[in-house]
Structures are given as C-alpha cells and as structure tokens.
N, C-alpha and C. Protein backbone atom coordinates (compact mmCIF):
# COMPACT_ATOMS: atom_id res chain seq x y z
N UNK A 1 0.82 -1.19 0.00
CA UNK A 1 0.00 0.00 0.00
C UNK A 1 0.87 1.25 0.00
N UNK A 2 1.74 1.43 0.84
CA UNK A 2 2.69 1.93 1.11
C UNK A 2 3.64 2.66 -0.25
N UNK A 3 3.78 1.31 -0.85
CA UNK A 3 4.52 1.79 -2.24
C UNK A 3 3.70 2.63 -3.70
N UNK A 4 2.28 1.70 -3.31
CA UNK A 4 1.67 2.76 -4.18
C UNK A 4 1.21 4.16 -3.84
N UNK A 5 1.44 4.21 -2.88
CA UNK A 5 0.91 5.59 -1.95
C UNK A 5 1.79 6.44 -2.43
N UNK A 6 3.08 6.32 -2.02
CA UNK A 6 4.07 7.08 -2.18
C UNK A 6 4.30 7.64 -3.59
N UNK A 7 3.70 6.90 -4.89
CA UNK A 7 3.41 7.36 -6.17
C UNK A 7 2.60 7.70 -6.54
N UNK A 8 1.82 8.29 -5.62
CA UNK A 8 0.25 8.97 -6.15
C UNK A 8 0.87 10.20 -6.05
N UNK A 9 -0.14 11.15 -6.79
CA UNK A 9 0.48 12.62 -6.59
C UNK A 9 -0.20 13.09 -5.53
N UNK A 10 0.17 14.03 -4.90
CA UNK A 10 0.14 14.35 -3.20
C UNK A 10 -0.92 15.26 -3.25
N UNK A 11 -1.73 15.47 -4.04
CA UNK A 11 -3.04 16.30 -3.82
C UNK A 11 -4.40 15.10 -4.04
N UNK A 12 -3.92 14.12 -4.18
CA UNK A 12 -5.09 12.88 -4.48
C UNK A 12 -6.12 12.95 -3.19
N UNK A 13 -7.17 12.65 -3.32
CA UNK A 13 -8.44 12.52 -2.33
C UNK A 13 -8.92 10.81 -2.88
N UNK A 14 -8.99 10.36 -1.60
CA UNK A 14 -10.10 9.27 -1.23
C UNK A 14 -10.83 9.39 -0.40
N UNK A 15 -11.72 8.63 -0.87
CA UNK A 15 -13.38 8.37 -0.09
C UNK A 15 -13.16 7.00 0.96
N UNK A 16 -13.79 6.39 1.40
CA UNK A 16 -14.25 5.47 2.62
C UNK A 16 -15.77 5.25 2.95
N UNK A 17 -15.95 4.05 2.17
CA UNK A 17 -17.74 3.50 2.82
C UNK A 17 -18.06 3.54 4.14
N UNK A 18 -16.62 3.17 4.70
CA UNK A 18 -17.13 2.94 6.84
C UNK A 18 -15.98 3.48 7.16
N UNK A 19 -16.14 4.06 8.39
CA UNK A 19 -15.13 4.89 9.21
C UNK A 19 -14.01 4.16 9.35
N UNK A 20 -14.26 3.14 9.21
CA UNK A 20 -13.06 2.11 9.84
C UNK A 20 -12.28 2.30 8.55
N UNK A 21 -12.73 2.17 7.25
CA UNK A 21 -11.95 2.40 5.99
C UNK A 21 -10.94 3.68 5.65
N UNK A 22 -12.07 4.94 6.24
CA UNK A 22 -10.98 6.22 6.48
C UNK A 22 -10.07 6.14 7.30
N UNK A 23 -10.42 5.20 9.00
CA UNK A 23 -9.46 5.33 9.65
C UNK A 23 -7.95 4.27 9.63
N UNK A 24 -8.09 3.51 8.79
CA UNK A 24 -7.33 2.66 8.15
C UNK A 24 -6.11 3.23 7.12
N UNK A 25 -6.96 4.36 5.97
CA UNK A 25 -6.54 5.44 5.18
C UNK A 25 -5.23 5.95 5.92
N UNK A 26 -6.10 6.90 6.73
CA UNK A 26 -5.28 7.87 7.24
C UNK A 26 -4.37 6.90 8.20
N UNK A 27 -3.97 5.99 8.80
CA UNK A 27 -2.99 4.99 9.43
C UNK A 27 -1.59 4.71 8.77
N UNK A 28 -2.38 4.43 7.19
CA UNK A 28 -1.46 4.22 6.25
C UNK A 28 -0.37 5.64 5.55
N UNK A 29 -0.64 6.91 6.26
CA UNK A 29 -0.17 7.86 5.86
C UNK A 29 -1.14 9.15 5.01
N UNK A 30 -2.30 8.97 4.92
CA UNK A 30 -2.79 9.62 3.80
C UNK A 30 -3.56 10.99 5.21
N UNK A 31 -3.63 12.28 4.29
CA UNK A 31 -3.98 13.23 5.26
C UNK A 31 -5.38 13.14 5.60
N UNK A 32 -6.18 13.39 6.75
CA UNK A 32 -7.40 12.91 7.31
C UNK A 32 -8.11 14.44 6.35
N UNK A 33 -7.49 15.48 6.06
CA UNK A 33 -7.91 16.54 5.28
C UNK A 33 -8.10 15.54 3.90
N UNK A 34 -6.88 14.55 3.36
CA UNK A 34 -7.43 14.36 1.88
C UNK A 34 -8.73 13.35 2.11
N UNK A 35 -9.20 12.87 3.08
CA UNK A 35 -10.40 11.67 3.04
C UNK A 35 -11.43 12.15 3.63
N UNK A 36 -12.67 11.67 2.69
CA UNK A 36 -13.56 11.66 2.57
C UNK A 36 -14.57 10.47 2.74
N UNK A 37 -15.82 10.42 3.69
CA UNK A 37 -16.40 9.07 4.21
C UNK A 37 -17.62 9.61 3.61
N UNK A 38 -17.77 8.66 2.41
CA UNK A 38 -19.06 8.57 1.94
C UNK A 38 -19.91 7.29 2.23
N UNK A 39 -20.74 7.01 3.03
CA UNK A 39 -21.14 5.94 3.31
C UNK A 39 -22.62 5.33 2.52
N UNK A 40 -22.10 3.96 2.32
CA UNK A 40 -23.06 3.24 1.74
C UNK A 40 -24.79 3.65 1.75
N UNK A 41 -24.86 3.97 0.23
CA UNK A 41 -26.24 4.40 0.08
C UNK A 41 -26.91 3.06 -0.77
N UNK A 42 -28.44 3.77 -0.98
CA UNK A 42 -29.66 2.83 -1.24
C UNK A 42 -30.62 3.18 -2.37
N UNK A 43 -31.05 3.17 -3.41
CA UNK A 43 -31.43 3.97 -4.09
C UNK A 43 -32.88 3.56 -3.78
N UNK A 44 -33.64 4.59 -2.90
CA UNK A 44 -34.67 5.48 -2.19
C UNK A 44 -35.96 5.01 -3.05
N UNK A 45 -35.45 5.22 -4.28
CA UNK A 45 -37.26 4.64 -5.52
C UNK A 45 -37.37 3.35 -5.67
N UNK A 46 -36.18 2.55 -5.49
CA UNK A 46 -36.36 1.41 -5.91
C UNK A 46 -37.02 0.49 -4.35
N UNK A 47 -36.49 1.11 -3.59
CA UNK A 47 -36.23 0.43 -2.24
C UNK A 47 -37.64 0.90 -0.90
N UNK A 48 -38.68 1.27 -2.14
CA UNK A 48 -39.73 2.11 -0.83
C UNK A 48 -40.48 0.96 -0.52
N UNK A 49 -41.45 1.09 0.51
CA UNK A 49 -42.23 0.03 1.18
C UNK A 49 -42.86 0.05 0.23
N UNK A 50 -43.35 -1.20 0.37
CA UNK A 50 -44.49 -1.81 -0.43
C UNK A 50 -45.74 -1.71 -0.19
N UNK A 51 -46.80 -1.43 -0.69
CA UNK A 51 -48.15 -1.69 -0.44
C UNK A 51 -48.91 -2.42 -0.94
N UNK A 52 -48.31 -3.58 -1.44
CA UNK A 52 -48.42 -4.85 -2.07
C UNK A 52 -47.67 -6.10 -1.91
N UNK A 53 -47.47 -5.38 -0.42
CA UNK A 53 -46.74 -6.74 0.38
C UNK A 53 -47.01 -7.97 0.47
N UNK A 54 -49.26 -8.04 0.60
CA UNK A 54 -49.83 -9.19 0.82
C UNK A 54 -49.60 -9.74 -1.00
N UNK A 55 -49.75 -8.84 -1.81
CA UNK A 55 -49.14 -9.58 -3.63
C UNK A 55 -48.25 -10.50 -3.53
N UNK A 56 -47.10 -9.74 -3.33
CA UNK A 56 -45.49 -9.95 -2.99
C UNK A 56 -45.12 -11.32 -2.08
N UNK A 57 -46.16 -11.15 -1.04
CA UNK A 57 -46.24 -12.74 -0.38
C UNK A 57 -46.76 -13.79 -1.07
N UNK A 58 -48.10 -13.33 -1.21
CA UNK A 58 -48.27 -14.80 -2.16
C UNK A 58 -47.53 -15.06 -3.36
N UNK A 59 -47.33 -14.08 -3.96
CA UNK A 59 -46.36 -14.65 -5.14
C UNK A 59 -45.22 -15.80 -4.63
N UNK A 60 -44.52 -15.04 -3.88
CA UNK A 60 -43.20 -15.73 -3.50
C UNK A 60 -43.61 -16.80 -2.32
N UNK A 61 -45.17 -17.29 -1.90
CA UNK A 61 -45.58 -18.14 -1.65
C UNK A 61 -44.58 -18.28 0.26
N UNK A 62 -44.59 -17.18 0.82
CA UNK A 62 -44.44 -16.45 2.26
C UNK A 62 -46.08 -16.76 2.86
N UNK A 63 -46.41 -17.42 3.64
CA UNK A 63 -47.49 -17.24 4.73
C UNK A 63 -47.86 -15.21 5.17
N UNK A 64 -49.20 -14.96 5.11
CA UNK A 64 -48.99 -13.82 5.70
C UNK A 64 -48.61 -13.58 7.16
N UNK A 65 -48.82 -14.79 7.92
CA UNK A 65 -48.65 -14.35 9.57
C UNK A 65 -47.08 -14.71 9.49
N UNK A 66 -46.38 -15.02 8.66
CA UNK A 66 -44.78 -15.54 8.58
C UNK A 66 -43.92 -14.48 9.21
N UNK A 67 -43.01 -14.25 10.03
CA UNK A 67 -42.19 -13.18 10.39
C UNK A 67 -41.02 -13.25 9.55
N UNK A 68 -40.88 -12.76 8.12
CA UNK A 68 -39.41 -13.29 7.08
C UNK A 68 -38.15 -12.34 7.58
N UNK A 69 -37.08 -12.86 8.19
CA UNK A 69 -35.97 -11.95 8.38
C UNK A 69 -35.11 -12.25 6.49
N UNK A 70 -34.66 -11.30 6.50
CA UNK A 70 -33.83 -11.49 5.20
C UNK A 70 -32.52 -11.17 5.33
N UNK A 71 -31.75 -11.96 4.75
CA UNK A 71 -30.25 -11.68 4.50
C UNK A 71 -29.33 -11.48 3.44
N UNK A 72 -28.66 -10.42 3.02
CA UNK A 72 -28.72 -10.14 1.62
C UNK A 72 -26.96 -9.94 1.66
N UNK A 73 -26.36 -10.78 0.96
CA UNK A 73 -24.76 -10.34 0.63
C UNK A 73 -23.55 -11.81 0.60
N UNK A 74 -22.63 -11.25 0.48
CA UNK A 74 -22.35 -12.74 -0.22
C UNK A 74 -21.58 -13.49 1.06
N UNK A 75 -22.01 -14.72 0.78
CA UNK A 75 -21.69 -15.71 1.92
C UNK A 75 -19.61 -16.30 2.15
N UNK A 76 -19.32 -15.44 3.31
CA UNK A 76 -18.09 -15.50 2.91
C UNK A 76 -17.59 -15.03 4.71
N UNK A 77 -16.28 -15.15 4.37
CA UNK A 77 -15.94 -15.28 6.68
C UNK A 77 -16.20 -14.20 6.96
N UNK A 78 -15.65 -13.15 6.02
CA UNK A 78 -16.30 -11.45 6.79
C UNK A 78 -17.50 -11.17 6.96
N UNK A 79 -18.54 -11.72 6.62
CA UNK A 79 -19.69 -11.92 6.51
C UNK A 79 -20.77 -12.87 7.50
N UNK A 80 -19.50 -13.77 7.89
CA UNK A 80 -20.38 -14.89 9.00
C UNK A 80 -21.58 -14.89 8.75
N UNK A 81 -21.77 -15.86 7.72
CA UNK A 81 -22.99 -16.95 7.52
C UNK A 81 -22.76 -17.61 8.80
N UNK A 82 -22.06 -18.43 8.48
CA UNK A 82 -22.62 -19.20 10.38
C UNK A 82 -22.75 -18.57 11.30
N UNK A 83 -22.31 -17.86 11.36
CA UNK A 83 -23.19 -17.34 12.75
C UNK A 83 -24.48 -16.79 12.48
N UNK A 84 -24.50 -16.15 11.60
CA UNK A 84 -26.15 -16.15 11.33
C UNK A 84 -26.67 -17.58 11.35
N UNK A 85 -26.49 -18.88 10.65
CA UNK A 85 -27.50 -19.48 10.79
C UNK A 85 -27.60 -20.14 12.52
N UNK A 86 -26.58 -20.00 13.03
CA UNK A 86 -26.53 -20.19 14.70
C UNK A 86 -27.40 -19.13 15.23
N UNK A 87 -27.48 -17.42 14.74
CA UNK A 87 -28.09 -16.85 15.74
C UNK A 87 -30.00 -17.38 15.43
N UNK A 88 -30.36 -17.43 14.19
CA UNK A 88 -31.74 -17.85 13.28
C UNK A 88 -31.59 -19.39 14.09
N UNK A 89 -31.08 -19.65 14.37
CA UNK A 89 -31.83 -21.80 15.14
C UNK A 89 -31.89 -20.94 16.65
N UNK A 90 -31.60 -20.22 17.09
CA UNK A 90 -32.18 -19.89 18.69
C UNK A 90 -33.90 -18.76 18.67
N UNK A 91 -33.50 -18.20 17.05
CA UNK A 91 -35.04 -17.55 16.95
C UNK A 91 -35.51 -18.68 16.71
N UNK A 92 -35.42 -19.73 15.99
CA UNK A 92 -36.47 -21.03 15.00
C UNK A 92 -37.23 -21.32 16.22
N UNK A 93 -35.91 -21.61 17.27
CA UNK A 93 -36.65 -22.45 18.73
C UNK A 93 -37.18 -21.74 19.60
N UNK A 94 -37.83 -20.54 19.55
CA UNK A 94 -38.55 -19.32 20.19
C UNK A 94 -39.96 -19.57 19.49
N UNK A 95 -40.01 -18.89 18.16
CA UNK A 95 -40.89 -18.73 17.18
C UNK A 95 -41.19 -19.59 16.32
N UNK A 96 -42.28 -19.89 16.45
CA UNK A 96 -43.08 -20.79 15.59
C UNK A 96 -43.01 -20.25 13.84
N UNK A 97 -43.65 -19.03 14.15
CA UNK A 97 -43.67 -18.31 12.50
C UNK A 97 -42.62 -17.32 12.10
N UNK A 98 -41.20 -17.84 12.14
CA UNK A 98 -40.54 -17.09 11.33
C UNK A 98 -39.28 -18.09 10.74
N UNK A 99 -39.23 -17.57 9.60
CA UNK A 99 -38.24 -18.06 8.84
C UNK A 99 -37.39 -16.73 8.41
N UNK A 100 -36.20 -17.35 7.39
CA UNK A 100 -35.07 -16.66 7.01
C UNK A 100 -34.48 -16.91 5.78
N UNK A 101 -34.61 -15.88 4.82
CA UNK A 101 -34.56 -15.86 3.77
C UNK A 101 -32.93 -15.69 3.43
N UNK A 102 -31.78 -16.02 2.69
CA UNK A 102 -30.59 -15.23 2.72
C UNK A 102 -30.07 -15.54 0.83
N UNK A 103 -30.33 -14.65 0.63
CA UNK A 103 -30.04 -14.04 -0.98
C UNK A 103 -28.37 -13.90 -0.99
N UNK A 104 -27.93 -14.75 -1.95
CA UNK A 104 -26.18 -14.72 -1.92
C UNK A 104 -25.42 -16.12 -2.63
N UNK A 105 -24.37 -15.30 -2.76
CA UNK A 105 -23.40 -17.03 -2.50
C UNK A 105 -22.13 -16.41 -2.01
N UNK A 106 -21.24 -17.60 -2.12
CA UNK A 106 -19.58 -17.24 -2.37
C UNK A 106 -19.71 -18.66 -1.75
N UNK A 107 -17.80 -18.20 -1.11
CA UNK A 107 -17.08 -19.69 -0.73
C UNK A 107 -17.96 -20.43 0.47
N UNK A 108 -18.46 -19.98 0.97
CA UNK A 108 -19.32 -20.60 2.57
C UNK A 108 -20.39 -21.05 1.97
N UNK A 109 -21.31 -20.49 0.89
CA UNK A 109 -22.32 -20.85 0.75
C UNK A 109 -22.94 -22.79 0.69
N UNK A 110 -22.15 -23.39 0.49
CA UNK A 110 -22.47 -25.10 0.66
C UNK A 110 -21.69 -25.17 2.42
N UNK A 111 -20.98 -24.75 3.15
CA UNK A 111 -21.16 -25.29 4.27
C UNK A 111 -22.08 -24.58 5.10
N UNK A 112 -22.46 -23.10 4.83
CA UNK A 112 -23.82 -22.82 5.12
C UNK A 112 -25.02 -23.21 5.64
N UNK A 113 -25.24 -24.13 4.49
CA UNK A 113 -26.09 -24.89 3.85
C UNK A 113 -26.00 -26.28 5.14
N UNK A 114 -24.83 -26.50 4.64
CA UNK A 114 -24.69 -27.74 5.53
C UNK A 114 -24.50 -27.64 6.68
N UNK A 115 -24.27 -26.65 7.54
CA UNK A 115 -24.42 -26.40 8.79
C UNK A 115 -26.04 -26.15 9.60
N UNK A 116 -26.90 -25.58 8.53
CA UNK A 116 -28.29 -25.51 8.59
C UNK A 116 -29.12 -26.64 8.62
N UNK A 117 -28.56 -27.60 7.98
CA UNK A 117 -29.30 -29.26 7.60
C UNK A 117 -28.60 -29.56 9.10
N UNK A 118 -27.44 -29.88 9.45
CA UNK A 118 -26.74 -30.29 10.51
C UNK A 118 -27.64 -29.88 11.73
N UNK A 119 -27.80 -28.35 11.79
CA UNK A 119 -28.39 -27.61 13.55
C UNK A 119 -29.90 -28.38 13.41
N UNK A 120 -30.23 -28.71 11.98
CA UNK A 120 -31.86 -29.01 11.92
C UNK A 120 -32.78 -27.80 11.91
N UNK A 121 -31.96 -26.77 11.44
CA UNK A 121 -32.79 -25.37 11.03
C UNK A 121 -33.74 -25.76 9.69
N UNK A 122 -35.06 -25.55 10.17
CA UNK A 122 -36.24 -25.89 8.87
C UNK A 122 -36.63 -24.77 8.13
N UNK A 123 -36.77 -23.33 8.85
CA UNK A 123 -37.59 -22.85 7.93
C UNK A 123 -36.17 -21.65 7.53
N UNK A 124 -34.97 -22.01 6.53
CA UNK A 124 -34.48 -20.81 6.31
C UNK A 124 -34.17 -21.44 4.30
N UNK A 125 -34.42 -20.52 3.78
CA UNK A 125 -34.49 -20.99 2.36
C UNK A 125 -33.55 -20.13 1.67
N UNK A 126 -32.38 -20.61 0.91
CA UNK A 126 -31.10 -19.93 0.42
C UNK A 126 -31.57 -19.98 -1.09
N UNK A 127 -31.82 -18.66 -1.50
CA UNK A 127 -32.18 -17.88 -2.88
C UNK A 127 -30.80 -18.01 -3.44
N UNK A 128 -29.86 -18.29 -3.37
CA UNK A 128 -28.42 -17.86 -4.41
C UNK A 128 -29.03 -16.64 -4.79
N UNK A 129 -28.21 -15.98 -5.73
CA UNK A 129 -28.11 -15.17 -6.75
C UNK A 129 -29.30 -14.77 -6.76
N UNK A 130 -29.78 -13.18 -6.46
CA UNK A 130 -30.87 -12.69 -6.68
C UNK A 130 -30.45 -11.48 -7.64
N UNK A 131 -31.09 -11.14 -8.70
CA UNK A 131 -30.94 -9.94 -9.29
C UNK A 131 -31.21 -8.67 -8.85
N UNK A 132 -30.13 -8.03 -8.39
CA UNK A 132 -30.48 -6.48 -7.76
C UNK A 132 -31.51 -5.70 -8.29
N UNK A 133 -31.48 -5.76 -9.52
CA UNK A 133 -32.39 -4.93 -10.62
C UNK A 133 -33.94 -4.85 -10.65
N UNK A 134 -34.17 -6.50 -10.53
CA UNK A 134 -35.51 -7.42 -10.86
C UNK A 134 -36.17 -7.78 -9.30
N UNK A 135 -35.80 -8.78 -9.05
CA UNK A 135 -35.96 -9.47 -8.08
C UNK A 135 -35.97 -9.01 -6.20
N UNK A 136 -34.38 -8.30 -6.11
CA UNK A 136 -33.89 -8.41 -4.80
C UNK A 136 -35.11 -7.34 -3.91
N UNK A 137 -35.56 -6.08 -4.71
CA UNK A 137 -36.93 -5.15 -4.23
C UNK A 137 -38.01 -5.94 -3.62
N UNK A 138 -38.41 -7.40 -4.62
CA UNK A 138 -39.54 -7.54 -4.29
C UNK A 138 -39.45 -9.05 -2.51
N UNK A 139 -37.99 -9.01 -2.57
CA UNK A 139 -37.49 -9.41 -1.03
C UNK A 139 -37.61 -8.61 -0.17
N UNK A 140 -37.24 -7.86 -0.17
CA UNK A 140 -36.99 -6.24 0.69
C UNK A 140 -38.35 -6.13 1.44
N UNK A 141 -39.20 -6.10 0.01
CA UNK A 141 -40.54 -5.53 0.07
C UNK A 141 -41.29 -6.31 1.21
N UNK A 142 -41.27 -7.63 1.30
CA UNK A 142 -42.45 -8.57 1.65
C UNK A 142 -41.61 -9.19 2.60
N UNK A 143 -40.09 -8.56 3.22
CA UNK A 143 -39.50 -9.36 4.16
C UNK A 143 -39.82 -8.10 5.47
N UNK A 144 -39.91 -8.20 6.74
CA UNK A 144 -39.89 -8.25 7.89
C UNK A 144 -38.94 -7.07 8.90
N UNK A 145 -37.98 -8.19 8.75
CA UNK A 145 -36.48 -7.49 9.28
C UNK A 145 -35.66 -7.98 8.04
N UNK A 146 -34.14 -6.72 8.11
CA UNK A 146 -33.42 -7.54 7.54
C UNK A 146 -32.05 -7.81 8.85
N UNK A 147 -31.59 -8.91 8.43
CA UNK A 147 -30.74 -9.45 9.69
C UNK A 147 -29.11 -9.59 8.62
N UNK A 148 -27.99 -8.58 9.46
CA UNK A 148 -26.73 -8.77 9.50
C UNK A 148 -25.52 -9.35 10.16
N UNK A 149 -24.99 -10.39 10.15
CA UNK A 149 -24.06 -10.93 11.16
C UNK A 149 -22.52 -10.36 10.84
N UNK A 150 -22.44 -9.69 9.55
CA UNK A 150 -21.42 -9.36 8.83
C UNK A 150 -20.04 -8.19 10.19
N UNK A 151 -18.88 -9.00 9.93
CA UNK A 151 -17.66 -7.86 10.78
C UNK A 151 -17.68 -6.95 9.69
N UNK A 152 -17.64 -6.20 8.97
CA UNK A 152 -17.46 -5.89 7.83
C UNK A 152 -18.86 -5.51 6.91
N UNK A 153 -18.77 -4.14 6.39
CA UNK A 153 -19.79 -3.72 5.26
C UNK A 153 -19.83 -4.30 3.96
C-alpha cells in the first residue's frame, strides 16, 4: 500500500464507505484533510415500502402471519454466515412463524447450507443469486427485518 501511496500525486483525495476504511486510510499515511467518508447508500425509488406486500407474499408463496428476516450479501468469513444461521436456530426455537430468507453465495455458501441441515434449522431458504435490478426489491418488500451478522460492510 505503502509503495503505491508514495506514487500517487500528493493532492489525491479518497473516499471510505465505513469509518473504519478512512481510519485505516489515514494509518497508512494519507492526510485525514485528503479523506472523505461517503457511506453506503440505497437507491430510495427502488427500495420504498411496499403496499403490495400481501401480492409480494403470495407470489413468493411467504405465509402472511410468517415473520421473514432477510439476508442479503455474499456468503463469505467477513460476513459470517454461520453465525447467522446459529443466531436464526435460537429464533427457530422461540418462534413458531418465522423463517429466514438469505439471498447470496460465495465460498461458505455449501457449508452454510450444511451447517443448517446439521443444527436441523427448517424454515431458512437460500435464494443464491438474486438480481439487484428485478428481483432483490420484491425481497426487501415482503420481508420483515433484515438481519446482518457481517464484521465488515
């Protein structure tokens, strides 16, 4: 980092999604004047509540009394899938009506999986690959909570 730093020209500005990214920045030498923390946005039209939630359920064939937590991002250690599906088997065994939806893949995604069959978690259903564009809104829409276990944005 170090070496490419030193060959940037000395009026350069960077940004940072999470504080921890600026404060990482500036660690590495860069001036807390040149950085800038722009943090992770949402685009507002695509992403509004639904009022066609009860649609949105039956389509995607959700119970209406269902409590759906959703989990959206890719399945990987910074991310702790397992521990999400560890913290979701202590809700399963509370709550009767809720399940857990988690939209994703990567490298964890099959021991995930297999850690969920293993705890005997029933109601959590792994979407892979959802299309941001198409699809991932009408999750959003008709899910509940959404639930993060992620160290990391």
């Amino acid at each position: 980092e170090r070496f490419c730093l030193n060959r940037m020209h000395p009026a350069t500005y960077f940004t940072g999604v999470a504080q921890t990214v600026c404060e990482e920045t500036a660690k590495v030498g860069i001036s807390r004047d040149q950085i800038t923390y722009i943090p992770n946005g949402a685009n507002t039209s695509q992403f509004l509540p639904s009022t066609e939630k009860k649609i949105l359920r039956e389509m995607l064939e959700i119970p209406d009394d269902e409590i759906v937590l959703l989990s959206v991002g890719r399945l990987t250690a910074a991310k702790q899938p397992l521990t999400l599906i560890k913290v979701f088997s202590h809700l399963e065994n509370k709550l009767e009506n809720v399940s857990l939806y988690i939209a994703g893949t990567g490298e964890l995604f099959e021991e995930t999986k297999n850690l969920a069959q293993k705890m005997g978690v029933k109601k959590v259903f792994f979407l892979g690959y959802v299309d941001h564009d198409c699809d991932l809104s009408d999750y959003y829409a008709c899910s509940d909570y959404f639930i993060m276990t992620s160290i990391s944005i």
